[in-house]
PDB file of N, CA and C in Angstrom:
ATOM      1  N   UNK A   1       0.827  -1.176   0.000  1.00  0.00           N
ATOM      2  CA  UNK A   1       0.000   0.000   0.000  1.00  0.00           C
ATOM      3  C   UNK A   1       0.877   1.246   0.000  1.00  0.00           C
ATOM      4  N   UNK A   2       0.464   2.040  -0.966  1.00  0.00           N
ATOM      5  CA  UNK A   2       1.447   3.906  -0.927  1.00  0.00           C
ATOM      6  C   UNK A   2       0.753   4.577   0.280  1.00  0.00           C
ATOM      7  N   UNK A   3       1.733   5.257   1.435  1.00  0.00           N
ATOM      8  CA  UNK A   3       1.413   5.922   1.973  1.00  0.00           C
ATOM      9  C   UNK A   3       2.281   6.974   2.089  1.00  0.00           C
ATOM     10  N   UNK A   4       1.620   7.992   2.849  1.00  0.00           N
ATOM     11  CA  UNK A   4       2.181   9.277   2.792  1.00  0.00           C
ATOM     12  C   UNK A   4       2.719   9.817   4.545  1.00  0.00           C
ATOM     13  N   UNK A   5       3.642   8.728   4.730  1.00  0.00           N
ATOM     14  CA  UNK A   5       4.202   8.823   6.266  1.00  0.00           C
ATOM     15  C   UNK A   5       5.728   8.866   6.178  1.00  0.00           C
ATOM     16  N   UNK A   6       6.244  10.068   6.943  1.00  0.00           N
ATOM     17  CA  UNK A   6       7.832   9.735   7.116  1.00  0.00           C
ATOM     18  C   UNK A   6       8.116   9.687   8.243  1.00  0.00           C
ATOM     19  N   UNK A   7       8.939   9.034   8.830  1.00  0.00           N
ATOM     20  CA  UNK A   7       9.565   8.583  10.544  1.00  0.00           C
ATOM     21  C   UNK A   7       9.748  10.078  11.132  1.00  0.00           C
ATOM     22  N   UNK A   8      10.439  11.011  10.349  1.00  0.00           N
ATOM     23  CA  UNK A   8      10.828  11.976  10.708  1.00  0.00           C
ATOM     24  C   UNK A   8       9.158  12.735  11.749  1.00  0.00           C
ATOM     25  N   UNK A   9       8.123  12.919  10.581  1.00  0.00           N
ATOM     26  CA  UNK A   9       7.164  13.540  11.372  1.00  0.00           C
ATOM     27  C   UNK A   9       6.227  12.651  12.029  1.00  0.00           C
ATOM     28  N   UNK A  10       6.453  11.413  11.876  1.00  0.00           N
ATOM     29  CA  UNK A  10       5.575  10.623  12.809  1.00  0.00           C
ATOM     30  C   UNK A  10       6.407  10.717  14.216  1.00  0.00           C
ATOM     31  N   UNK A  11       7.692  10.596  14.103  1.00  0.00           N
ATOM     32  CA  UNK A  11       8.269  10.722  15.824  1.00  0.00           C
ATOM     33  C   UNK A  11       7.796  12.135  16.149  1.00  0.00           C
ATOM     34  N   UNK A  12       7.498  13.335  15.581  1.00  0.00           N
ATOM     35  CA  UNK A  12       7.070  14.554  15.904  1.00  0.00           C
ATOM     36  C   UNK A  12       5.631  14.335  16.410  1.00  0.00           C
ATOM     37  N   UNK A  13       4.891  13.942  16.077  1.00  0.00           N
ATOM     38  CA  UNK A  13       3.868  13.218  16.402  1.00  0.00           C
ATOM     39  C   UNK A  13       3.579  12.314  17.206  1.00  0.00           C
ATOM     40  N   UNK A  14       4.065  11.067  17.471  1.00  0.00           N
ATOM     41  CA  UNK A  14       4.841  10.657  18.720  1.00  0.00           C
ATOM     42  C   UNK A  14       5.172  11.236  20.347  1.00  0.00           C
ATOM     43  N   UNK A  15       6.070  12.377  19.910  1.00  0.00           N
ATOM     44  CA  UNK A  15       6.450  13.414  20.910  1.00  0.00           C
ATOM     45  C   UNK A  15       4.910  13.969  21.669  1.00  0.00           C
ATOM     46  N   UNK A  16       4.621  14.926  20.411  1.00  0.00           N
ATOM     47  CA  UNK A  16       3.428  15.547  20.443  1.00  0.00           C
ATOM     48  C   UNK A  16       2.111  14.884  21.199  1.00  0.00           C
ATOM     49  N   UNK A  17       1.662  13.500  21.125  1.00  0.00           N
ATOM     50  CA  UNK A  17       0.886  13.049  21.982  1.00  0.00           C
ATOM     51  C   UNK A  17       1.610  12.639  23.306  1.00  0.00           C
ATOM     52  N   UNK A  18       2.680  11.816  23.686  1.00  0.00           N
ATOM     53  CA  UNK A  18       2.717  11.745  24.995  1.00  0.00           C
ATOM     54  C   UNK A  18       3.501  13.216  25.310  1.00  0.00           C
ATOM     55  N   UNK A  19       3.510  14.111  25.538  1.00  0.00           N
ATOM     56  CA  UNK A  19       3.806  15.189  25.567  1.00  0.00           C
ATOM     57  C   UNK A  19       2.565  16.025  26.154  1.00  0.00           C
ATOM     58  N   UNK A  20       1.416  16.387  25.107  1.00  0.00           N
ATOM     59  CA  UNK A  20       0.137  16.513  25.537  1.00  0.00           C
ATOM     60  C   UNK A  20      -1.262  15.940  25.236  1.00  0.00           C
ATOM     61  N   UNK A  21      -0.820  14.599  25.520  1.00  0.00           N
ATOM     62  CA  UNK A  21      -2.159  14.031  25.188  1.00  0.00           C
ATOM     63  C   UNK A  21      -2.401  13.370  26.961  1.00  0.00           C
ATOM     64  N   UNK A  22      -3.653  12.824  26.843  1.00  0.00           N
ATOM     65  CA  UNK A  22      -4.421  12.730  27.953  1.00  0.00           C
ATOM     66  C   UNK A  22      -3.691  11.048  28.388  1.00  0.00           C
ATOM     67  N   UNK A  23      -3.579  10.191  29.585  1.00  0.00           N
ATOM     68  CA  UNK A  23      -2.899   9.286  29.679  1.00  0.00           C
ATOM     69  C   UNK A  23      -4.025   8.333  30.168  1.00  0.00           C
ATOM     70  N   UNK A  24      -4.071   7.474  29.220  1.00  0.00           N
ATOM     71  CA  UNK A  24      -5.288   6.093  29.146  1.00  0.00           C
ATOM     72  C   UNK A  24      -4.543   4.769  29.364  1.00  0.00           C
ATOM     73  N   UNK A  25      -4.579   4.283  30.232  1.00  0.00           N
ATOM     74  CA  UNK A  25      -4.038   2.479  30.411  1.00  0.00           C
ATOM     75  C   UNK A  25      -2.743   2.449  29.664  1.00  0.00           C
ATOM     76  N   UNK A  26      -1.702   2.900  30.093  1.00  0.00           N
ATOM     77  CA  UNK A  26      -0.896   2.982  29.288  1.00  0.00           C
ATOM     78  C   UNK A  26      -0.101   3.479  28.501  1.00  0.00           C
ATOM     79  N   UNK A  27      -0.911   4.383  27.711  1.00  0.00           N
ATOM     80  CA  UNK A  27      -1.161   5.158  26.333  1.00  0.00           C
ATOM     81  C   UNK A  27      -1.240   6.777  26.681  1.00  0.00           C
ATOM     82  N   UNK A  28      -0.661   7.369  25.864  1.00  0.00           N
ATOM     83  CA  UNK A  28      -1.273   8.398  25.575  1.00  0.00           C
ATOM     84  C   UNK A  28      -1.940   9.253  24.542  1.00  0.00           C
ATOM     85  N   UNK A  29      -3.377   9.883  24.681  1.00  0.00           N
ATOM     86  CA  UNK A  29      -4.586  10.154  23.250  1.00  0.00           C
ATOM     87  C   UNK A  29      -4.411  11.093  23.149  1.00  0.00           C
ATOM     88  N   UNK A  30      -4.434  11.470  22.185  1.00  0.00           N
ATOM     89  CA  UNK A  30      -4.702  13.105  21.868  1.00  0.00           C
ATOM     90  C   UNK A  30      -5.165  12.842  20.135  1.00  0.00           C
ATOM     91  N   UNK A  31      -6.506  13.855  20.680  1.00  0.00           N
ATOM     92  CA  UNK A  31      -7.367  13.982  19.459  1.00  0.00           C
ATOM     93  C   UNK A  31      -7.564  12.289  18.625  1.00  0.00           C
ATOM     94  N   UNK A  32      -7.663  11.271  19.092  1.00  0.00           N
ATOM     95  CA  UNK A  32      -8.165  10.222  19.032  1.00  0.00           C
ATOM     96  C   UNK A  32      -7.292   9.274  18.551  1.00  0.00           C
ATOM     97  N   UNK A  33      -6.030   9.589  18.379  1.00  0.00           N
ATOM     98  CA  UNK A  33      -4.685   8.610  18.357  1.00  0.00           C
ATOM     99  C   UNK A  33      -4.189   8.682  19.133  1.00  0.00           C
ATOM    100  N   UNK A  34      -3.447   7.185  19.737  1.00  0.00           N
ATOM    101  CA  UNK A  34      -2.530   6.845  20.748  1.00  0.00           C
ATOM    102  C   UNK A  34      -1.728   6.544  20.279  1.00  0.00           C
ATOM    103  N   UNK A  35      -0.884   6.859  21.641  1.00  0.00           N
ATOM    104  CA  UNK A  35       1.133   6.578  21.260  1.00  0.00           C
ATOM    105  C   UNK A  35       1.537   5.935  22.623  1.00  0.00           C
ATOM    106  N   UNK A  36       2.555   4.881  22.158  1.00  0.00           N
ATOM    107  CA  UNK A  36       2.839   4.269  23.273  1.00  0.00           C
ATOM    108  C   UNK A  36       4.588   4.010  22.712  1.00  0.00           C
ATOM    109  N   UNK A  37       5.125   3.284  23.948  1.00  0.00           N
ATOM    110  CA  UNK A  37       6.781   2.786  23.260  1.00  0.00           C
ATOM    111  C   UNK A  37       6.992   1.371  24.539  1.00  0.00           C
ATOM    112  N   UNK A  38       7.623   0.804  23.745  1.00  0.00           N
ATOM    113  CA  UNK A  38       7.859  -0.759  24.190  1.00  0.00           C
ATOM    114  C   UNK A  38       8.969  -0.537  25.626  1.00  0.00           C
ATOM    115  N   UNK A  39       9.494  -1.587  26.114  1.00  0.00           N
ATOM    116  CA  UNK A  39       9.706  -1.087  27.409  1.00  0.00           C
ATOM    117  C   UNK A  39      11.261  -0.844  27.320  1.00  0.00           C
ATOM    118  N   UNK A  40      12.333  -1.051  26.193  1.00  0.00           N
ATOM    119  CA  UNK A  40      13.479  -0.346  26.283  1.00  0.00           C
ATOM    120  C   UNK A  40      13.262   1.264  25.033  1.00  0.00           C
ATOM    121  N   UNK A  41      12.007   1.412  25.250  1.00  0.00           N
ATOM    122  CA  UNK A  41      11.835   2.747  24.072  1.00  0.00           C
ATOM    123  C   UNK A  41      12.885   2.833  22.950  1.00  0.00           C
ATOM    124  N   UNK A  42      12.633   1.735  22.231  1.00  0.00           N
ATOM    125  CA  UNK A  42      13.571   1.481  20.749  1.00  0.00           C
ATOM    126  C   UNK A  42      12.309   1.523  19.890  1.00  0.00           C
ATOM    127  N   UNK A  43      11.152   0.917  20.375  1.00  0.00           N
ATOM    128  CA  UNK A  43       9.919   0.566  19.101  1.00  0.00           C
ATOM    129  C   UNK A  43       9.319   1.381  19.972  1.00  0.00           C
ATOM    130  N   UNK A  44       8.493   2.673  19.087  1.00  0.00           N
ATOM    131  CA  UNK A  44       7.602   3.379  18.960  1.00  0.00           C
ATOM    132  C   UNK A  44       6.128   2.933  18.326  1.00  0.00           C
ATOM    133  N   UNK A  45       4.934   3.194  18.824  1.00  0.00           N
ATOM    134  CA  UNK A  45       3.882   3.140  18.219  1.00  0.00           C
ATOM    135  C   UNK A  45       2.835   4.313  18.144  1.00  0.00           C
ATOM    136  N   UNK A  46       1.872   4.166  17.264  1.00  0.00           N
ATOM    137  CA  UNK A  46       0.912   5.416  17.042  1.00  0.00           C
ATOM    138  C   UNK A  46       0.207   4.548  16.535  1.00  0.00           C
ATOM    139  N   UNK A  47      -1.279   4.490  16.951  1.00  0.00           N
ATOM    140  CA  UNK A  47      -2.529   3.644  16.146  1.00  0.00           C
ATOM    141  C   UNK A  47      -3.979   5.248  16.415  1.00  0.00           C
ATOM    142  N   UNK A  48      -4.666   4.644  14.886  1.00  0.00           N
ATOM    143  CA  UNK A  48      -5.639   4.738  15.058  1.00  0.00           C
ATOM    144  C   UNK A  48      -7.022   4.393  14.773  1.00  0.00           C
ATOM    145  N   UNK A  49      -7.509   4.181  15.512  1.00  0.00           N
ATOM    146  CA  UNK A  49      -8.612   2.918  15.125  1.00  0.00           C
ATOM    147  C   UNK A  49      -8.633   1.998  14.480  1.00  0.00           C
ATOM    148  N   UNK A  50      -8.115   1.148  13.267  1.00  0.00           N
ATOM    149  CA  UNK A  50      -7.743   0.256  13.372  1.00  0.00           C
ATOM    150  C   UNK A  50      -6.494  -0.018  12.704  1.00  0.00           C
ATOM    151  N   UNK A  51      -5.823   0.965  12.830  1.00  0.00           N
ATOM    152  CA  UNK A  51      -4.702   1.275  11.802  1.00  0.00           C
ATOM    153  C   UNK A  51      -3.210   1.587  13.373  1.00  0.00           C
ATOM    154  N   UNK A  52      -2.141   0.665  13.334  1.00  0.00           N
ATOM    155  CA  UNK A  52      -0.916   0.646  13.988  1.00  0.00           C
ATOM    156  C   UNK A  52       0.310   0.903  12.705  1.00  0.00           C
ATOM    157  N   UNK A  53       1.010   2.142  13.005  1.00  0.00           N
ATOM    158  CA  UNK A  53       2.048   2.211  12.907  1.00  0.00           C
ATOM    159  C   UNK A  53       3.077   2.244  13.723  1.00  0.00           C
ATOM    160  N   UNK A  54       4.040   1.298  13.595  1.00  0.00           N
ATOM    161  CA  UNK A  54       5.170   1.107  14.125  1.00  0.00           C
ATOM    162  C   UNK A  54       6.493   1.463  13.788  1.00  0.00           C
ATOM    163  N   UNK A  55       7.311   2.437  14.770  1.00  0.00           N
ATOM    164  CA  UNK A  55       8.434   2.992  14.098  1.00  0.00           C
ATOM    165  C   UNK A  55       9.530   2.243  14.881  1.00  0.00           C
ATOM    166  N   UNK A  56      10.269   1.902  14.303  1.00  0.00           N
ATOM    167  CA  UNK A  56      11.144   0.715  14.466  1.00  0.00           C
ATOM    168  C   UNK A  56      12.783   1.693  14.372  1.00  0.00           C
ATOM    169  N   UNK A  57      13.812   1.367  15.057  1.00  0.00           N
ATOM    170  CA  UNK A  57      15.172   1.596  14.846  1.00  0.00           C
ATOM    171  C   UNK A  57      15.937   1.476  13.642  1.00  0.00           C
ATOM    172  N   UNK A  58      16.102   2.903  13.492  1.00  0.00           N
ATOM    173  CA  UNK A  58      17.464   3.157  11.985  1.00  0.00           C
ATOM    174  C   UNK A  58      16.357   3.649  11.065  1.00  0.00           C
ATOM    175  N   UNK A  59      14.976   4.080  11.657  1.00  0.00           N
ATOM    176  CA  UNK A  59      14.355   4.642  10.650  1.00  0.00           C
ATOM    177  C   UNK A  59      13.451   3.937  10.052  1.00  0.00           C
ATOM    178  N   UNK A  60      13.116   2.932   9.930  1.00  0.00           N
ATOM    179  CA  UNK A  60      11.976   1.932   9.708  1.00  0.00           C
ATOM    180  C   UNK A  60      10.682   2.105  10.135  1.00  0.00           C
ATOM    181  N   UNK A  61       9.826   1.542   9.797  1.00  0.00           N
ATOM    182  CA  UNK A  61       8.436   1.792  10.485  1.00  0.00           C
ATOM    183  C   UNK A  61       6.994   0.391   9.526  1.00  0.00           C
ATOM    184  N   UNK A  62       7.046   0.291  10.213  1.00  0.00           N
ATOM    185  CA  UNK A  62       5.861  -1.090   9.555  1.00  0.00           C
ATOM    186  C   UNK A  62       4.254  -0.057   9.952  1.00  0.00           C
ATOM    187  N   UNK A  63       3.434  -0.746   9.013  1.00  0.00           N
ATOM    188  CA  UNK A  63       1.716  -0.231   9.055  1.00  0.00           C
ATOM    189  C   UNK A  63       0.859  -1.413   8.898  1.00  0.00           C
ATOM    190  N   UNK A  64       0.207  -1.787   9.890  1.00  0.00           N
ATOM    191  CA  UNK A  64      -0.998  -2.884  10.201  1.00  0.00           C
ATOM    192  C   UNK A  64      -1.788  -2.043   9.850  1.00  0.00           C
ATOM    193  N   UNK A  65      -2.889  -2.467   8.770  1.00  0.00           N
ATOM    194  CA  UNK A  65      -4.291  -1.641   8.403  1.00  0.00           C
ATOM    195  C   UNK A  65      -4.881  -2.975   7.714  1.00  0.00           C
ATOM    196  N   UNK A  66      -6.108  -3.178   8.209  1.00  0.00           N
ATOM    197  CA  UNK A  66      -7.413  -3.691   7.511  1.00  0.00           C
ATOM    198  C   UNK A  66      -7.383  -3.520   5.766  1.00  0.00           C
ATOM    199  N   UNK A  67      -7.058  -2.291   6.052  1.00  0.00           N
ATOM    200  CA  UNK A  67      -8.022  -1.480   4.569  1.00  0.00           C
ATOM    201  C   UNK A  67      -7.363  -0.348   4.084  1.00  0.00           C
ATOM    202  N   UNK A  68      -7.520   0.024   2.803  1.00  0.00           N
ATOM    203  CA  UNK A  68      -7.051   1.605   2.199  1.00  0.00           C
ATOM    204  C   UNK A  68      -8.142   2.415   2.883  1.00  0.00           C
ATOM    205  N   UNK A  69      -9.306   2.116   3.208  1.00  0.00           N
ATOM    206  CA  UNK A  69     -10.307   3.661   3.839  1.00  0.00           C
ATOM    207  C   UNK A  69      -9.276   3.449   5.510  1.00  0.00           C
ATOM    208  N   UNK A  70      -9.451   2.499   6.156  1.00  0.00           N
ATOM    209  CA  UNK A  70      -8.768   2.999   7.700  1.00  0.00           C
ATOM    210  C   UNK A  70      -7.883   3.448   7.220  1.00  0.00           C
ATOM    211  N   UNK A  71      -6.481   3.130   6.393  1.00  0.00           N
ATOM    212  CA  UNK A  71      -5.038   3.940   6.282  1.00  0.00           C
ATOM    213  C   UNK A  71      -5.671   5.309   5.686  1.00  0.00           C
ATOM    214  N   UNK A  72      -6.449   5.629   5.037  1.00  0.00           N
ATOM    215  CA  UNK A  72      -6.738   7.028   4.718  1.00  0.00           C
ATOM    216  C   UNK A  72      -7.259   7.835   5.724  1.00  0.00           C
ATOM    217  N   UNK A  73      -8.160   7.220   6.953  1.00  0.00           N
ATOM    218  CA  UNK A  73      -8.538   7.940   7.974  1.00  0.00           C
ATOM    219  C   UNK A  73      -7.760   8.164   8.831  1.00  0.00           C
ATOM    220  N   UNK A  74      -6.492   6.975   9.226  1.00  0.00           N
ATOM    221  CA  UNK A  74      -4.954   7.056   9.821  1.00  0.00           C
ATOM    222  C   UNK A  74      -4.170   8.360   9.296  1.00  0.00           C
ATOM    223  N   UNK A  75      -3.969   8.116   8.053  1.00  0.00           N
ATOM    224  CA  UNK A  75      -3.380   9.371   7.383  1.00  0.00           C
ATOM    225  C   UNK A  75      -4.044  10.658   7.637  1.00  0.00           C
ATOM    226  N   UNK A  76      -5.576  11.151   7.696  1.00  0.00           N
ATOM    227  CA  UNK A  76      -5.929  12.084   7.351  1.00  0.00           C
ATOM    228  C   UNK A  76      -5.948  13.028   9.140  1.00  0.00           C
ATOM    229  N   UNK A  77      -5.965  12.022   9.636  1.00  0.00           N
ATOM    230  CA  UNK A  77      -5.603  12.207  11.235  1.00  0.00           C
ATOM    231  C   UNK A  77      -4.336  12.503  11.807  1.00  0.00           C
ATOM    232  N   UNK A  78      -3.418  11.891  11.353  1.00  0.00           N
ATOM    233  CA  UNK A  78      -2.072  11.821  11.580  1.00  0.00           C
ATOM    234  C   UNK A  78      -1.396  13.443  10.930  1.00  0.00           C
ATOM    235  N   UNK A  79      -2.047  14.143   9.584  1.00  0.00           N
ATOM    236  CA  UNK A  79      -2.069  15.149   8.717  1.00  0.00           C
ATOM    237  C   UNK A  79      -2.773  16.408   9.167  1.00  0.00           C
ATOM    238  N   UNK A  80      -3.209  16.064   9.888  1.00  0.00           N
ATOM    239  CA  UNK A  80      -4.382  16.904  11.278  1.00  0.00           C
ATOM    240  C   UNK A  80      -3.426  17.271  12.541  1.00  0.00           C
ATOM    241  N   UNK A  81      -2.429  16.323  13.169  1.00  0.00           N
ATOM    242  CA  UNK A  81      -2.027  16.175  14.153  1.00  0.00           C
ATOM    243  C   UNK A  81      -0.419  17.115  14.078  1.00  0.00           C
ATOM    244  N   UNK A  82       0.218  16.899  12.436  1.00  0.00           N
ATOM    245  CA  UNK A  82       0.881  17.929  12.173  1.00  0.00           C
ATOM    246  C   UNK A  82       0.243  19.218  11.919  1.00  0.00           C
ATOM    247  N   UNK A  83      -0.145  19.705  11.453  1.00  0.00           N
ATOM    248  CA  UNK A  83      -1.193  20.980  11.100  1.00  0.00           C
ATOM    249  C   UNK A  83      -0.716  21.294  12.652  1.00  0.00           C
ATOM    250  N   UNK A  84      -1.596  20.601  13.985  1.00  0.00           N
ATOM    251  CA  UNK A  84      -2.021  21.086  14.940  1.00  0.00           C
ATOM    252  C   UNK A  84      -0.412  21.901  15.636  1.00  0.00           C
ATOM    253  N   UNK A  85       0.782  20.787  15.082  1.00  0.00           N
ATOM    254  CA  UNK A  85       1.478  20.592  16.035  1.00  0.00           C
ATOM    255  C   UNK A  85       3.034  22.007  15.810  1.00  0.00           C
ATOM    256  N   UNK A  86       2.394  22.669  14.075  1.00  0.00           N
ATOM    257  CA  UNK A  86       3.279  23.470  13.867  1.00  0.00           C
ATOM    258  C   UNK A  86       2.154  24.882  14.199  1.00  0.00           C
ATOM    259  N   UNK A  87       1.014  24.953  14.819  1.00  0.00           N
ATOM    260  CA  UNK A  87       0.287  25.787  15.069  1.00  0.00           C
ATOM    261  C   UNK A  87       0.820  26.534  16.433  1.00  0.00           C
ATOM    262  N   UNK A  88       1.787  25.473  16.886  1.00  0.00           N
ATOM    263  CA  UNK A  88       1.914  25.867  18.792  1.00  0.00           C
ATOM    264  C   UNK A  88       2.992  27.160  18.900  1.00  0.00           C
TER     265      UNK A  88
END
């Protein structure tokens, strides 16, 4: 699947929710994506609804999605979350 994600602004994004997002079991939400990191914080994650991206070491990043409509609602959220995050 083509998507329109680079490591660079997904770790900005990343930042940006546990930074100021609200803290749920774990996780932290903001504006309806969560971000979490594994327990030596090497693997990064960001999901939303049914869409996990995983940013992995040296720049890598894998995408679990169902479907092209969830990765487009992932994307169009994630594209929202920058907008928000060069607004500050």
């Amino acid at each position: 699947m083509k998507n329109n994600l680079d490591v660079k602004r997904s770790l900005l994004i990343f930042n940006q929710i546990i930074s100021h997002g609200e803290r749920d079991d774990g996780r932290s939400v903001l504006n309806g994506m969560s971000a979490w990191y594994d327990f030596d914080g090497y693997t990064c994650y960001l999901a939303f609804n049914e869409v996990t991206l995983t940013l992995l070491f040296h720049g890598k990043y894998l995408i679990d999605s169902p479907s092209a409509e969830s990765l487009a609602a992932f994307e169009k959220n994630y594209h929202n979350l920058i907008s928000a995050g060069t607004d500050e």
